[in-house]
PDB file of N, CA and C in Angstrom:
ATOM      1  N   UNK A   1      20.835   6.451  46.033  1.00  0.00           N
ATOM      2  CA  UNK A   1      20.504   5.254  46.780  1.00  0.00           C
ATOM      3  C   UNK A   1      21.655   4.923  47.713  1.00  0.00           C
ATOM      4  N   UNK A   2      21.582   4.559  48.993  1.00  0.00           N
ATOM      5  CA  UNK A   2      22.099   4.346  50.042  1.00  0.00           C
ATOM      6  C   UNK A   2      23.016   2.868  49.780  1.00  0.00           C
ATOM      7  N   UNK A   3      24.118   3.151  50.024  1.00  0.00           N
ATOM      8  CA  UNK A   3      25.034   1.455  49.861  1.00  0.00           C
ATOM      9  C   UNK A   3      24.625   0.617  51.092  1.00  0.00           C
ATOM     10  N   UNK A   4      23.930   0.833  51.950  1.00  0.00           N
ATOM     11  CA  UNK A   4      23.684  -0.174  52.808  1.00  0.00           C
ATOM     12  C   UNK A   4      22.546  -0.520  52.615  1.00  0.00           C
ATOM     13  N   UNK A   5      22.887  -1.988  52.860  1.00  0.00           N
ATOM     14  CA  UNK A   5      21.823  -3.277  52.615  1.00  0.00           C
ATOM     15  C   UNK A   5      20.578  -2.633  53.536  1.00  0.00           C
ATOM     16  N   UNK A   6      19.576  -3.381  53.370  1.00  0.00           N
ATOM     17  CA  UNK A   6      18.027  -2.714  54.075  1.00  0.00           C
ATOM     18  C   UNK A   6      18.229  -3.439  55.440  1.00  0.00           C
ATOM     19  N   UNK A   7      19.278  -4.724  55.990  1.00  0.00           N
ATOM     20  CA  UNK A   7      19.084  -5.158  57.279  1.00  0.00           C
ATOM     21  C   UNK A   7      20.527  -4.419  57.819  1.00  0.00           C
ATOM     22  N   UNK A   8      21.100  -3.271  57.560  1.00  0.00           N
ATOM     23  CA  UNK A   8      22.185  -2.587  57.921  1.00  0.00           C
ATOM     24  C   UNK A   8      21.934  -1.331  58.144  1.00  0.00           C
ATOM     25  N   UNK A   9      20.597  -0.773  57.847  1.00  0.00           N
ATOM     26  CA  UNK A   9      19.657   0.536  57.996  1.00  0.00           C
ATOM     27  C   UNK A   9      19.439   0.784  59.158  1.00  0.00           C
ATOM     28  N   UNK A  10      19.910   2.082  59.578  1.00  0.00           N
ATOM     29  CA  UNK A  10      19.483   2.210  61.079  1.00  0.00           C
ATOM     30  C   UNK A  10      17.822   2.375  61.367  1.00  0.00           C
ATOM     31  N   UNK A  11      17.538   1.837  62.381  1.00  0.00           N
ATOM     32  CA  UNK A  11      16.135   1.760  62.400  1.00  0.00           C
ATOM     33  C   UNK A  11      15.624   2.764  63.543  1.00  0.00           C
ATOM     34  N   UNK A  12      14.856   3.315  63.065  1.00  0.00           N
ATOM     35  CA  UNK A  12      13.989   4.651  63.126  1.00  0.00           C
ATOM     36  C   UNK A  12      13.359   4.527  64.525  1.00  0.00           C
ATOM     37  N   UNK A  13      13.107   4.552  65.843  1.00  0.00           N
ATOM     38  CA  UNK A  13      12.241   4.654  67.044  1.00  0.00           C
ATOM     39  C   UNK A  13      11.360   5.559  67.403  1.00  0.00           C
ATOM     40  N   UNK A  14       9.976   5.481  67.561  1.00  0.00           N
ATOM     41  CA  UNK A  14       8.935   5.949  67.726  1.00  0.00           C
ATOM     42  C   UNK A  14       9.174   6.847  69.528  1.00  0.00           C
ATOM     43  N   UNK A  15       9.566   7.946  69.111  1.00  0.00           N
ATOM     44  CA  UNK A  15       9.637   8.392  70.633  1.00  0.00           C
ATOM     45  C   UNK A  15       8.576   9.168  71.538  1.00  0.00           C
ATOM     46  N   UNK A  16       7.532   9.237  70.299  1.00  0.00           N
ATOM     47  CA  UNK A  16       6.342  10.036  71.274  1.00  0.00           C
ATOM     48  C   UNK A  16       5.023   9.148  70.793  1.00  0.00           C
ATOM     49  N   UNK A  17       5.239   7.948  71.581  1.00  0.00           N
ATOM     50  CA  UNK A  17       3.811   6.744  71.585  1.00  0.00           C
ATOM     51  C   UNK A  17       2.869   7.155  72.444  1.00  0.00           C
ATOM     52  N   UNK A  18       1.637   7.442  71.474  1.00  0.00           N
ATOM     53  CA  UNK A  18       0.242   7.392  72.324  1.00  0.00           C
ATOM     54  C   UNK A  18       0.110   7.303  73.640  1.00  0.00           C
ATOM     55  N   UNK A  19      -0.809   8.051  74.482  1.00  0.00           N
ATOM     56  CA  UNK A  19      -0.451   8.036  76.025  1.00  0.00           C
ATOM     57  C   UNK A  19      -1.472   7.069  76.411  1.00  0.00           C
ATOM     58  N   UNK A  20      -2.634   6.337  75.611  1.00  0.00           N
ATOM     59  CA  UNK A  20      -3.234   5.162  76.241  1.00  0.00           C
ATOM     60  C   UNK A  20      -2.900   4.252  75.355  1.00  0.00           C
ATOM     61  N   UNK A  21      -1.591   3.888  74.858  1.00  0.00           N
ATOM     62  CA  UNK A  21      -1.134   2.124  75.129  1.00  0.00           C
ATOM     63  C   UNK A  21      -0.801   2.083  76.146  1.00  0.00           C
ATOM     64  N   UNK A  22      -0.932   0.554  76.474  1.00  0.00           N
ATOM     65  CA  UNK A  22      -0.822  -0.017  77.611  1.00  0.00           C
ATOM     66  C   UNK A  22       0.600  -0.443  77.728  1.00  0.00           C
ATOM     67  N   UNK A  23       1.028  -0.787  78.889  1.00  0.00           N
ATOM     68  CA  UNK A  23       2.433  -0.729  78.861  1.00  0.00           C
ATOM     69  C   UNK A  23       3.307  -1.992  78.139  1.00  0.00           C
ATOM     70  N   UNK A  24       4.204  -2.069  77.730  1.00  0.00           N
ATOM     71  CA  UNK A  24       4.918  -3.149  77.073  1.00  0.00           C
ATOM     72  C   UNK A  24       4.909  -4.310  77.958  1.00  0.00           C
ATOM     73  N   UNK A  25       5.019  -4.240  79.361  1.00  0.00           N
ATOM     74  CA  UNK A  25       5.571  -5.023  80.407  1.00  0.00           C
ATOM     75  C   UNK A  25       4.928  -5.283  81.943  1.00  0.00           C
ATOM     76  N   UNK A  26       4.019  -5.659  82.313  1.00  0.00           N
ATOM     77  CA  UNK A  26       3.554  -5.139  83.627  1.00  0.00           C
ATOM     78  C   UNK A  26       4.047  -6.640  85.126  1.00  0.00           C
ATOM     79  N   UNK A  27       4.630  -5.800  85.628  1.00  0.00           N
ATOM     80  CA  UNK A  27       4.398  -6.720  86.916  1.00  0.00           C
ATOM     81  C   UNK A  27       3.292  -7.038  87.803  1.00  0.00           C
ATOM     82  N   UNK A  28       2.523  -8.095  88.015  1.00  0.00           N
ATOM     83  CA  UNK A  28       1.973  -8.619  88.662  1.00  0.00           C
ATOM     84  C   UNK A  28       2.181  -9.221  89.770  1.00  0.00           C
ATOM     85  N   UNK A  29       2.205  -8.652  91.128  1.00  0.00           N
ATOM     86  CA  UNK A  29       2.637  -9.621  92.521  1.00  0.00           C
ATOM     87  C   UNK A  29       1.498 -10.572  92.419  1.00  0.00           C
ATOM     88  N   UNK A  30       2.016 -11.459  93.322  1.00  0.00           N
ATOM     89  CA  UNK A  30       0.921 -12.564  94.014  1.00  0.00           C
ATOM     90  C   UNK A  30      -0.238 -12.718  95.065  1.00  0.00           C
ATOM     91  N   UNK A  31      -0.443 -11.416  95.217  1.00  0.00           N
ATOM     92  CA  UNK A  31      -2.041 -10.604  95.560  1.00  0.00           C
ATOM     93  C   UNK A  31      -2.432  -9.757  94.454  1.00  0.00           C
ATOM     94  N   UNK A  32      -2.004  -9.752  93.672  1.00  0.00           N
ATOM     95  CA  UNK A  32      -2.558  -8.747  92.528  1.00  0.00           C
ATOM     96  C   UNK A  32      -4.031  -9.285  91.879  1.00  0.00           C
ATOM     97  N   UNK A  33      -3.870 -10.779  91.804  1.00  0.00           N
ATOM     98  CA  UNK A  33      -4.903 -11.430  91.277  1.00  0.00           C
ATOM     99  C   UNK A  33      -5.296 -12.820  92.045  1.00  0.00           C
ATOM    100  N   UNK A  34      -6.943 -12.819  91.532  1.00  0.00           N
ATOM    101  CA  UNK A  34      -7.502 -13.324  93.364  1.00  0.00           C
ATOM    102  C   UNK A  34      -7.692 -14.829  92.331  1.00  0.00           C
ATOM    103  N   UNK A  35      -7.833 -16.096  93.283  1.00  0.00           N
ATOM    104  CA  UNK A  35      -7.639 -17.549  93.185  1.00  0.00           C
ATOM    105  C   UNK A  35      -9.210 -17.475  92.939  1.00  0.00           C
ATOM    106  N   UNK A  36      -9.412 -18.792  91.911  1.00  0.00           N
ATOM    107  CA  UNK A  36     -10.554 -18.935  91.245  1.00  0.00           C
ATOM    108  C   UNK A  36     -11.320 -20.036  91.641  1.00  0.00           C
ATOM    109  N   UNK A  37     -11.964 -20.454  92.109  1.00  0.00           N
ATOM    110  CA  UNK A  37     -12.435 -21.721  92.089  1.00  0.00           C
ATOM    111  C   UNK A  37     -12.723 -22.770  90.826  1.00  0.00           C
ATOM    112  N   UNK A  38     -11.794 -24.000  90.547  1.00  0.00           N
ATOM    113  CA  UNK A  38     -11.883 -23.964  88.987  1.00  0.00           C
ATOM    114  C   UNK A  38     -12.877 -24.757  89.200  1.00  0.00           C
ATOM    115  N   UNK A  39     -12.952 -26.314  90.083  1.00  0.00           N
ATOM    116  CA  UNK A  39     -13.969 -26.891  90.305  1.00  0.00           C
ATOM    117  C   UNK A  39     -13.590 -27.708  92.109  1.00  0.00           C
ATOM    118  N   UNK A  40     -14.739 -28.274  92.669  1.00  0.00           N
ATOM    119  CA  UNK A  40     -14.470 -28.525  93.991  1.00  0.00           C
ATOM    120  C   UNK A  40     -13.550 -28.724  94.556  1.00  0.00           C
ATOM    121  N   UNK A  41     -12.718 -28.027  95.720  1.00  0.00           N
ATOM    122  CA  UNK A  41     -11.682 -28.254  96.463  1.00  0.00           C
ATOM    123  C   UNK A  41     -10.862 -27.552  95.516  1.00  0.00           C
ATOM    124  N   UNK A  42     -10.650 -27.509  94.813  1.00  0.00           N
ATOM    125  CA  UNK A  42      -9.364 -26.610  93.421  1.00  0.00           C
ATOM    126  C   UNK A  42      -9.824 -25.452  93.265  1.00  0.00           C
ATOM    127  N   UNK A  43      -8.322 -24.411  93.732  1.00  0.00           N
ATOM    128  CA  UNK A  43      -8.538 -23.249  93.884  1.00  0.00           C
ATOM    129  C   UNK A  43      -7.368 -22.628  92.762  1.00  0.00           C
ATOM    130  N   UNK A  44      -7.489 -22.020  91.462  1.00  0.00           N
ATOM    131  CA  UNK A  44      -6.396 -21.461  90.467  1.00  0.00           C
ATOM    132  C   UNK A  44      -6.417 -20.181  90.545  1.00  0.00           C
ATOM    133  N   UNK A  45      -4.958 -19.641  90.382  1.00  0.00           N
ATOM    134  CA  UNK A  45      -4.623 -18.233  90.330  1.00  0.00           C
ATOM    135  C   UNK A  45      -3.818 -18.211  88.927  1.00  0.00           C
ATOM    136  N   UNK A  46      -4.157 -17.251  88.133  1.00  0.00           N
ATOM    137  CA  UNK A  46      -3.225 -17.637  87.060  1.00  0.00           C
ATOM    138  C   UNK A  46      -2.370 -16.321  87.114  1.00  0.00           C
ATOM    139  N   UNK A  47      -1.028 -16.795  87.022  1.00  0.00           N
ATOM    140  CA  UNK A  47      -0.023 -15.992  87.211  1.00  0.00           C
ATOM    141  C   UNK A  47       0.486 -15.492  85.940  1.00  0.00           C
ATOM    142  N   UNK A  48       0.621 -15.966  84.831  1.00  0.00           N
ATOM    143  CA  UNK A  48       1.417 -16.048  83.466  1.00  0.00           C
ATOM    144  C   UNK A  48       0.441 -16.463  82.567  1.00  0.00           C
ATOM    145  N   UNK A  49       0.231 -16.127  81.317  1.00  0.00           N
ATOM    146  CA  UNK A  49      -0.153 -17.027  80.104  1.00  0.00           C
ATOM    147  C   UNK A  49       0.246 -16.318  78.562  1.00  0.00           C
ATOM    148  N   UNK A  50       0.557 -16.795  77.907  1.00  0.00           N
ATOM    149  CA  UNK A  50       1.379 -16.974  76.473  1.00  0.00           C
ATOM    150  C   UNK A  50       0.738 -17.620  75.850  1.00  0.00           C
ATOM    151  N   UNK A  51      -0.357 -17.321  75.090  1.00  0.00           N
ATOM    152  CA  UNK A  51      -1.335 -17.883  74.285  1.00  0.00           C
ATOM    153  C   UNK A  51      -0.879 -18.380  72.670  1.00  0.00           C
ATOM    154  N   UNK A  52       0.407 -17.647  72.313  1.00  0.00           N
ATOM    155  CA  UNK A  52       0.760 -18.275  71.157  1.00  0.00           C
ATOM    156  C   UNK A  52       2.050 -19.266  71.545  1.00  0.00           C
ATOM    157  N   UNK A  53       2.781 -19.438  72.885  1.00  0.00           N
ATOM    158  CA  UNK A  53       3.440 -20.155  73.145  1.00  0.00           C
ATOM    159  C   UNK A  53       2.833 -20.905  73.810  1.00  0.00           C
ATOM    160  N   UNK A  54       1.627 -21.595  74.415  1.00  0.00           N
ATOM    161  CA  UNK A  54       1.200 -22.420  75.459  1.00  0.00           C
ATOM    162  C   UNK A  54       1.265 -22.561  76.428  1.00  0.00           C
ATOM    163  N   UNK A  55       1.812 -21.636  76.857  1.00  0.00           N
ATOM    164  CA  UNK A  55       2.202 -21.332  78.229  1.00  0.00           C
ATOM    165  C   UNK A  55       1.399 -20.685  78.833  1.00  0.00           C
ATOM    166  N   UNK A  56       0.874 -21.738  80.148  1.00  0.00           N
ATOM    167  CA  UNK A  56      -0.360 -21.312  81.410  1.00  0.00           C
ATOM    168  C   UNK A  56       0.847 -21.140  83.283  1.00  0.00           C
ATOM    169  N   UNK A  57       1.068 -20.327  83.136  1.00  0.00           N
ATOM    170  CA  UNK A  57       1.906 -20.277  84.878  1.00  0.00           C
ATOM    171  C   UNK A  57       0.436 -19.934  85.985  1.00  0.00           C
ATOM    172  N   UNK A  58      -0.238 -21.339  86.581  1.00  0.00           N
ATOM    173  CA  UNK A  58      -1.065 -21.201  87.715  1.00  0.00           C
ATOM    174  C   UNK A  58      -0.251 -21.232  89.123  1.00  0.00           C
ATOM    175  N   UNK A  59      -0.736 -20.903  90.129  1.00  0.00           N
ATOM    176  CA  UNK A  59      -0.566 -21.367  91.455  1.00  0.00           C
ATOM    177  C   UNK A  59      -1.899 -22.513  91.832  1.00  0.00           C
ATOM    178  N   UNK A  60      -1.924 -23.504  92.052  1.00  0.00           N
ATOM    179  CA  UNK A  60      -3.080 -24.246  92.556  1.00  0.00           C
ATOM    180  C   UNK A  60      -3.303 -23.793  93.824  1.00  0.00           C
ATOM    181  N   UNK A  61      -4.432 -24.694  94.796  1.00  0.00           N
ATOM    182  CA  UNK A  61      -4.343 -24.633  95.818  1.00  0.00           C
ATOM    183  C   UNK A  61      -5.473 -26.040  95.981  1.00  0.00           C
ATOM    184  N   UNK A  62      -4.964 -27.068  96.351  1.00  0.00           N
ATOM    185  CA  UNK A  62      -5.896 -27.776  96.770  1.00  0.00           C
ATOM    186  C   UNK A  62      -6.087 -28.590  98.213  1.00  0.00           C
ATOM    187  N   UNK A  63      -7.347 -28.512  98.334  1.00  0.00           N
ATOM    188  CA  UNK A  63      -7.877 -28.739  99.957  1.00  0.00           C
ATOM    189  C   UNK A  63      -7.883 -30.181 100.000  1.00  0.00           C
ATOM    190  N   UNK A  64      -7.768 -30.505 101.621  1.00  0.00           N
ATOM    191  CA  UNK A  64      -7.578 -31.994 101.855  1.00  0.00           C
ATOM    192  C   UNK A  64      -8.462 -32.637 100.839  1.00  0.00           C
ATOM    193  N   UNK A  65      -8.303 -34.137 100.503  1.00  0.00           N
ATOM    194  CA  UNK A  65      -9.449 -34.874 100.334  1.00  0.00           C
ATOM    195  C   UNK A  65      -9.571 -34.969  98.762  1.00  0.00           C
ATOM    196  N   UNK A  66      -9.165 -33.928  97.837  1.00  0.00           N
ATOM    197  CA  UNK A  66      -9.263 -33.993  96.418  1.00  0.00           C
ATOM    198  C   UNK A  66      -8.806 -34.964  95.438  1.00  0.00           C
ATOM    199  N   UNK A  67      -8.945 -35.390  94.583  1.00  0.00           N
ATOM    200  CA  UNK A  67      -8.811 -36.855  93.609  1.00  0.00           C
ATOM    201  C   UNK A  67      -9.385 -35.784  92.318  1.00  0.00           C
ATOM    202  N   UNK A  68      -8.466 -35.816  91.904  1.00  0.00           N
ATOM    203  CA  UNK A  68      -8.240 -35.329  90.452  1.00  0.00           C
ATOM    204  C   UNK A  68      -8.601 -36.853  89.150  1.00  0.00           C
ATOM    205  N   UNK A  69      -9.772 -35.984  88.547  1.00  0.00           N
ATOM    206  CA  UNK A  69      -9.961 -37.339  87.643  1.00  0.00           C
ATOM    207  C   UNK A  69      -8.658 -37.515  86.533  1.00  0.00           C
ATOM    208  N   UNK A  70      -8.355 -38.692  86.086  1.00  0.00           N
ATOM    209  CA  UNK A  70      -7.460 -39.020  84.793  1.00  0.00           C
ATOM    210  C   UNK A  70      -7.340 -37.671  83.945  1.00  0.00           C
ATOM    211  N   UNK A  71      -5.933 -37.418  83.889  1.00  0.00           N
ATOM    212  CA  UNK A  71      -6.407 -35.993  83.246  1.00  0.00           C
ATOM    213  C   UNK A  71      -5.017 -36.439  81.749  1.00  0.00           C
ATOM    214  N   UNK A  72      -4.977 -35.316  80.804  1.00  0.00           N
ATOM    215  CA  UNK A  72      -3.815 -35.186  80.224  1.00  0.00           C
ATOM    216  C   UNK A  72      -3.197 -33.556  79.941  1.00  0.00           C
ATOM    217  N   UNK A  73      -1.917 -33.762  79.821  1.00  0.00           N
ATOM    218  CA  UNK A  73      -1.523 -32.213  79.776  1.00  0.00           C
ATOM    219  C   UNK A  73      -0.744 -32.400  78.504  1.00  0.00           C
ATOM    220  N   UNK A  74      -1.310 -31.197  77.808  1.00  0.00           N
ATOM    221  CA  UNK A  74      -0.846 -31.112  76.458  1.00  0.00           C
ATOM    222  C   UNK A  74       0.508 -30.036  76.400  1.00  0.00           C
ATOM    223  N   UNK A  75       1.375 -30.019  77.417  1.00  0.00           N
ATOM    224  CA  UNK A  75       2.305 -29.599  76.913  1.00  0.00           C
ATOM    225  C   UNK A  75       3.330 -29.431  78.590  1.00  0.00           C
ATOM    226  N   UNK A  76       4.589 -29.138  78.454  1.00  0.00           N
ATOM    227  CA  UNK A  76       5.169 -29.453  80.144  1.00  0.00           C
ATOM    228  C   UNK A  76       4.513 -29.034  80.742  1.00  0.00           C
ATOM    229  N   UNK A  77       4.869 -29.484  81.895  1.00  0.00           N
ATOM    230  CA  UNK A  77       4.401 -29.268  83.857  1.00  0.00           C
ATOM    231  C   UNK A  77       5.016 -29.588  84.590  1.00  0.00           C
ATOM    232  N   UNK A  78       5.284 -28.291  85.232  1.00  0.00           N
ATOM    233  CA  UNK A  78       6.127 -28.312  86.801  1.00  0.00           C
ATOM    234  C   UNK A  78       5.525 -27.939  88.016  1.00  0.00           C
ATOM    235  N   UNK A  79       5.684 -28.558  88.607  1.00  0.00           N
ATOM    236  CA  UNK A  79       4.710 -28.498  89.782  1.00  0.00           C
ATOM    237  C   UNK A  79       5.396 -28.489  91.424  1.00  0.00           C
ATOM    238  N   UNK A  80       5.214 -27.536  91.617  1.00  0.00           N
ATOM    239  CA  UNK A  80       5.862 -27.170  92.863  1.00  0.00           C
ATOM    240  C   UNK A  80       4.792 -27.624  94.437  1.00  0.00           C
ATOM    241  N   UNK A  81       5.586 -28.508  95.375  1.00  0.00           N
ATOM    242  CA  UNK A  81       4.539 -28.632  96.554  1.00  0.00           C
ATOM    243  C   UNK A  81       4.782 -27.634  97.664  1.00  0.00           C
ATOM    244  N   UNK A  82       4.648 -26.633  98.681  1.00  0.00           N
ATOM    245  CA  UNK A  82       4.684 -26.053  99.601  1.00  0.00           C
ATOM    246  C   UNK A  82       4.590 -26.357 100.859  1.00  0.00           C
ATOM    247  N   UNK A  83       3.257 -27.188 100.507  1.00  0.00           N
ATOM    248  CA  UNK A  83       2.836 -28.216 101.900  1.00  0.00           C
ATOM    249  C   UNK A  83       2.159 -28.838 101.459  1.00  0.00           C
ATOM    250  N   UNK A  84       1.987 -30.030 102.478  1.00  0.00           N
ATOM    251  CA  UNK A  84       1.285 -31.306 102.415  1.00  0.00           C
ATOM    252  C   UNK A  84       1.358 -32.142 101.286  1.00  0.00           C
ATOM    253  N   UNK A  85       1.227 -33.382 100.768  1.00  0.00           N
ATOM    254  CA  UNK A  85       1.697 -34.174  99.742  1.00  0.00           C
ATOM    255  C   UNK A  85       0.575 -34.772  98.847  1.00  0.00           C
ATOM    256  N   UNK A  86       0.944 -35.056  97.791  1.00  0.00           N
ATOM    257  CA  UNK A  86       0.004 -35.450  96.758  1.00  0.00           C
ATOM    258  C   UNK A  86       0.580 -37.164  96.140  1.00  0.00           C
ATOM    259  N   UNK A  87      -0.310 -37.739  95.140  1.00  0.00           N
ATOM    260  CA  UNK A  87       0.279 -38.655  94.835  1.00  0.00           C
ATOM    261  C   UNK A  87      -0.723 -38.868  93.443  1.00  0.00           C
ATOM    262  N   UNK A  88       0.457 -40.235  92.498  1.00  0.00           N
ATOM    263  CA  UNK A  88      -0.777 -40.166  90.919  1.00  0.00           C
ATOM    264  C   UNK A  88      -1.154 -41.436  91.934  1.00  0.00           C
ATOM    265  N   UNK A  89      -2.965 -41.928  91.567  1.00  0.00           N
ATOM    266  CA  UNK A  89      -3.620 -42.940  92.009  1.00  0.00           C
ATOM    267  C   UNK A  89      -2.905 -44.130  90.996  1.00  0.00           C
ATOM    268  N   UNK A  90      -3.087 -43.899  89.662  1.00  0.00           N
ATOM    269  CA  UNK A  90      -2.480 -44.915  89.086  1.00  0.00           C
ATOM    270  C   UNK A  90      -0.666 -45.367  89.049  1.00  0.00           C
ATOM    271  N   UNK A  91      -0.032 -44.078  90.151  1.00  0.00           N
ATOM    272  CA  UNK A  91       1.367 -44.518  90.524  1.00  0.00           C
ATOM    273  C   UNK A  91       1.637 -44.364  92.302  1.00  0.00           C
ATOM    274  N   UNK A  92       0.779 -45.379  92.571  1.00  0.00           N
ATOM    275  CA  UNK A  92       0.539 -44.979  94.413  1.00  0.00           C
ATOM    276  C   UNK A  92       2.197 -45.131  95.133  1.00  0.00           C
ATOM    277  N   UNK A  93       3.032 -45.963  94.525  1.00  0.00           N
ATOM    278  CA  UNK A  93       4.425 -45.774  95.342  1.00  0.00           C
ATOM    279  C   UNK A  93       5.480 -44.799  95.801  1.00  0.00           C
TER     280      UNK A  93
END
């Protein structure tokens, strides 16, 4: 029996993995995947998602004129503007 502890064991690497897994890692540019219409005037691209961390990374896109009903977000949001400006109705200042 080996004097080293089982978390001091060198660990073994699989060097000839199956040739259809999919890759560990893939990059996605920002034409890779096309904007969705989620509902009127709101256009989503989803860039990122982490389903056991909660994590949704969209690009929006919304057209003049839109009013987003009372909404809530169950977890952070950062929100980047590019152009043109937005505002909360219930914080008009």
């Amino acid at each position: 029996m080996s004097s080293l502890a089982r978390s001091e064991r060198p660990v073994r690497l699989l060097t000839d993995a199956p040739a259809d897994l999919p890759p560990p890692v893939a990059h996605l540019g920002p034409h890779d995947t096309p904007f969705v219409r989620f509902f009127d005037k709101l256009d989503v691209q989803l860039l990122q998602v982490d389903i056991l961390a909660g994590l949704w990374v969209v690009r929006a896109r919304f057209e003049p004129g839109l009013t987003l009903p009372r909404h809530r977000h169950t977890g952070e949001v950062l929100a980047l503007t590019y152009s043109g400006a937005w505002l909360y109705l219930e914080h008009p200042d």
